[in-house]
Protein backbone atom coordinates (compact mmCIF):
# COMPACT_ATOMS: atom_id res chain seq x y z
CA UNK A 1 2.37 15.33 -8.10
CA UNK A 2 3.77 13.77 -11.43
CA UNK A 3 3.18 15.92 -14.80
CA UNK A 4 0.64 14.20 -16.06
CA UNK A 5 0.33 15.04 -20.26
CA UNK A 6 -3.06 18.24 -20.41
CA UNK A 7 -4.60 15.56 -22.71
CA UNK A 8 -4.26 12.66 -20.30
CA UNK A 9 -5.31 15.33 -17.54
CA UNK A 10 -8.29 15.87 -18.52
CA UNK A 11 -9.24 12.70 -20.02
CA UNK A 12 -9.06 11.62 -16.63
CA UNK A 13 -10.79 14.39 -14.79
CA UNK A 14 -13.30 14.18 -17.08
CA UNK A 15 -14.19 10.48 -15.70
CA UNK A 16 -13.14 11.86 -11.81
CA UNK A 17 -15.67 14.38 -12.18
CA UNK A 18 -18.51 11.63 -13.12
CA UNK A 19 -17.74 10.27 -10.31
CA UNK A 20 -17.16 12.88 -7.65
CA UNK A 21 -20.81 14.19 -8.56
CA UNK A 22 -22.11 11.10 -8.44
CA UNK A 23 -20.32 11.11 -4.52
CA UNK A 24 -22.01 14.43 -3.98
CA UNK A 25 -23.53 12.64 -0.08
CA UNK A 26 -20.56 10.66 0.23
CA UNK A 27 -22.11 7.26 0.16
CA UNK A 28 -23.13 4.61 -2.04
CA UNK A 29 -26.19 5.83 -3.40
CA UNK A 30 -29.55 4.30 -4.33
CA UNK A 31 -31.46 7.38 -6.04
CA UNK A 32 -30.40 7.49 -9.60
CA UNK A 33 -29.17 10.90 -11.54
CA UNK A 34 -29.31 11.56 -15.19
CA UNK A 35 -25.89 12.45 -15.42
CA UNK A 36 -26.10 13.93 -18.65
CA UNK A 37 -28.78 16.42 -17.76
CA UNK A 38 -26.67 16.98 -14.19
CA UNK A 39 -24.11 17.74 -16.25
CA UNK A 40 -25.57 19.93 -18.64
CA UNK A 41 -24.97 18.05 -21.37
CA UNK A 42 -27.41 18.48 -24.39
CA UNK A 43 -28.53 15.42 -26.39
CA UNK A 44 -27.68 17.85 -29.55
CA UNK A 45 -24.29 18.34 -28.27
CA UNK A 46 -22.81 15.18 -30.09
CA UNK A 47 -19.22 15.01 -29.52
CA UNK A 48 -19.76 15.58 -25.57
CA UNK A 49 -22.89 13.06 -25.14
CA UNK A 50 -20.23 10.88 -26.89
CA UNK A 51 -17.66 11.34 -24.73
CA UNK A 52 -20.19 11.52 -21.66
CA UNK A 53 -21.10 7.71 -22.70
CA UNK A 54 -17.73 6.20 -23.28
CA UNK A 55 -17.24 7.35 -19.09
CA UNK A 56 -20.25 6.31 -18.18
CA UNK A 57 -19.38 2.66 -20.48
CA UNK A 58 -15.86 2.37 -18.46
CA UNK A 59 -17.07 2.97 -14.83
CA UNK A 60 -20.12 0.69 -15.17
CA UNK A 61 -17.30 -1.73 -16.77
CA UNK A 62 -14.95 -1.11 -13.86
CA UNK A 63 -18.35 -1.57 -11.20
CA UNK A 64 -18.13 1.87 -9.94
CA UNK A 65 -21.49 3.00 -11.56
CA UNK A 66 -25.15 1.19 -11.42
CA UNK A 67 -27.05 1.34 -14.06
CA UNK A 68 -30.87 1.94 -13.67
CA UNK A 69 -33.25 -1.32 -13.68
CA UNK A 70 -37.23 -1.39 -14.55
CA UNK A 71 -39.30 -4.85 -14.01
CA UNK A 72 -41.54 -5.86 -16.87
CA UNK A 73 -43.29 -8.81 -16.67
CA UNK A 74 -40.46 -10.43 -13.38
CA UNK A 75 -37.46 -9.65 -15.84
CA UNK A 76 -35.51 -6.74 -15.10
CA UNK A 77 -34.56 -4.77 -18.19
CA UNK A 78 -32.95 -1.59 -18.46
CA UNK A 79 -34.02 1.12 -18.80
CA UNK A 80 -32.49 3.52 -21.56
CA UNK A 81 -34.54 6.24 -22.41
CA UNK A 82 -33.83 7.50 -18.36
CA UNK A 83 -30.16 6.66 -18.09
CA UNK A 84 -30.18 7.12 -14.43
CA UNK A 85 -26.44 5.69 -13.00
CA UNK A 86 -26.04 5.88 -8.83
CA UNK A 87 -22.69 4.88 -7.48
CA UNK A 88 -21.79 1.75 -6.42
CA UNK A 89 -19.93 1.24 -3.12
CA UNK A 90 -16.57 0.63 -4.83
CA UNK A 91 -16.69 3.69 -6.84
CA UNK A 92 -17.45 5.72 -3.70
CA UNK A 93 -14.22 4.32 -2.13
CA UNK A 94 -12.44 4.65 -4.96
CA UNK A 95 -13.26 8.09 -6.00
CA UNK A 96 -11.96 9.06 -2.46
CA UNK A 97 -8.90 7.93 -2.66
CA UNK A 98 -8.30 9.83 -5.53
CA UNK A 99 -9.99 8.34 -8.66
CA UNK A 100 -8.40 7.54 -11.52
CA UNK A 101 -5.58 10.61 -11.69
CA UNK A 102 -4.45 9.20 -8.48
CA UNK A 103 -4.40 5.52 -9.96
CA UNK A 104 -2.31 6.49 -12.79
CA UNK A 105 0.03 8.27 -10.60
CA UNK A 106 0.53 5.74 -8.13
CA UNK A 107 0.86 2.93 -11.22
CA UNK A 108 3.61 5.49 -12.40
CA UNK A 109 5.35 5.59 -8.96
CA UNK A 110 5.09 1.75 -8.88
CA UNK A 111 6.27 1.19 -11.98
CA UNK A 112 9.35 3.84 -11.07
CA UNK A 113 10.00 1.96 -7.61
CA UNK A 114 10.11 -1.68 -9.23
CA UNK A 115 12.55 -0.47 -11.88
CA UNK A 116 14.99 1.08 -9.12
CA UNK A 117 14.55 -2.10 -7.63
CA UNK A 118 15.37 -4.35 -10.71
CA UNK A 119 18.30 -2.00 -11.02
CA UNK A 120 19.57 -2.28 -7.32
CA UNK A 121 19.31 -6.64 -7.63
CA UNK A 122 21.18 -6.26 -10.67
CA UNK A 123 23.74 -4.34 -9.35
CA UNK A 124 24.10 -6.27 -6.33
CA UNK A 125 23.60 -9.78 -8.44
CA UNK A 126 26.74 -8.27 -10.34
CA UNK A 127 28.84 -7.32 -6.83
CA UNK A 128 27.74 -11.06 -5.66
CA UNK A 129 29.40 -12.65 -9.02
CA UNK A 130 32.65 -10.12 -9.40
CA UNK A 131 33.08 -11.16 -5.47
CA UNK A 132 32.49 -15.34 -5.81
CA UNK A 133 35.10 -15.11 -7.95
CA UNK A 134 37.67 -13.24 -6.18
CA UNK A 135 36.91 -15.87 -3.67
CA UNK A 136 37.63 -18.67 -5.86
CA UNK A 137 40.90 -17.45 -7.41
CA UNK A 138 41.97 -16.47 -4.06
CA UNK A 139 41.42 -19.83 -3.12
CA UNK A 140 43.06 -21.67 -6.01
CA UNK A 141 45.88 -19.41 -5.11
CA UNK A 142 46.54 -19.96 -1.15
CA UNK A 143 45.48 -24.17 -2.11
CA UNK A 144 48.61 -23.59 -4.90
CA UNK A 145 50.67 -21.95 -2.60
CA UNK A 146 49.78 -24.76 0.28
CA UNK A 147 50.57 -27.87 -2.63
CA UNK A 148 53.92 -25.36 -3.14
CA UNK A 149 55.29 -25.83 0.46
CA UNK A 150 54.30 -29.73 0.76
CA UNK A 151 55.91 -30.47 -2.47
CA UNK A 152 58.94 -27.99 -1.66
CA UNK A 153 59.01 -28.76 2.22
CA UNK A 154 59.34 -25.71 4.22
């Protein structure tokens, strides 16, 4: 597993962990949790109810949280003073394959692979020039040395 920075870590498990307990019956769900109180996360406790909505604001972004609806009147509306979330299918898929620690290591080992790659075609684009011309002086040479025995006879 790539060191990932303890900052970074937990950033990230923070938002895995969201998600994971929103998995808790492994499929997409369509009861609705106060994550906050699931969490045990007190309205007083500022700086964590902060950080609680930022996740909350990137997986609904992202479409891997659904946000609870109420009808009034045929519109729906939501409904804030609940903030019930369920997961959506594409969170529960992605949460299984490793949530977002195991995106940012796999973006990492991309990233790694297609610059050993870039290096590899540059070194071979380099071998491929260094060798076309060796093959062109080579030839200039044998066509001089060929224009050397028709001129000179044999």
């Amino acid at each position: 597993m790539t060191n990932l920075e303890p900052n970074l870590r937990d950033k990230l498990n923070r938002i895995d962990t969201v998600l994971t307990y929103l998995n808790h019956d492994k499929k997409p769900s369509e009861t609705f949790v106060n994550v906050r109180d699931a969490l045990g996360i007190k309205a007083d406790d500022d700086s964590k109810y902060k950080s609680l909505a930022a996740i909350i604001d990137k997986l609904i972004k992202d479409g891997y949280l659904t946000l609870s609806y109420a009808e009034q009147g045929g519109v729906q509306v939501i409904k804030p003073s609940y903030e019930l979330y369920s997961i959506s299918y594409d969170g529960m898929l992605f949460i299984e394959d490793g949530g977002y620690t195991q995106k940012f290591i796999d973006d990492i080992n991309t990233r790694i692979k297609t610059e050993r790659y870039a290096k590899v075609a540059s070194r071979n684009d380099t071998i491929l020039s260094v060798g076309t011309i060796a093959l062109a002086i080579g030839t200039f040479f044998l066509a001089f040395i060929e224009i050397l025995k028709w001129y000179c006879g044999d």
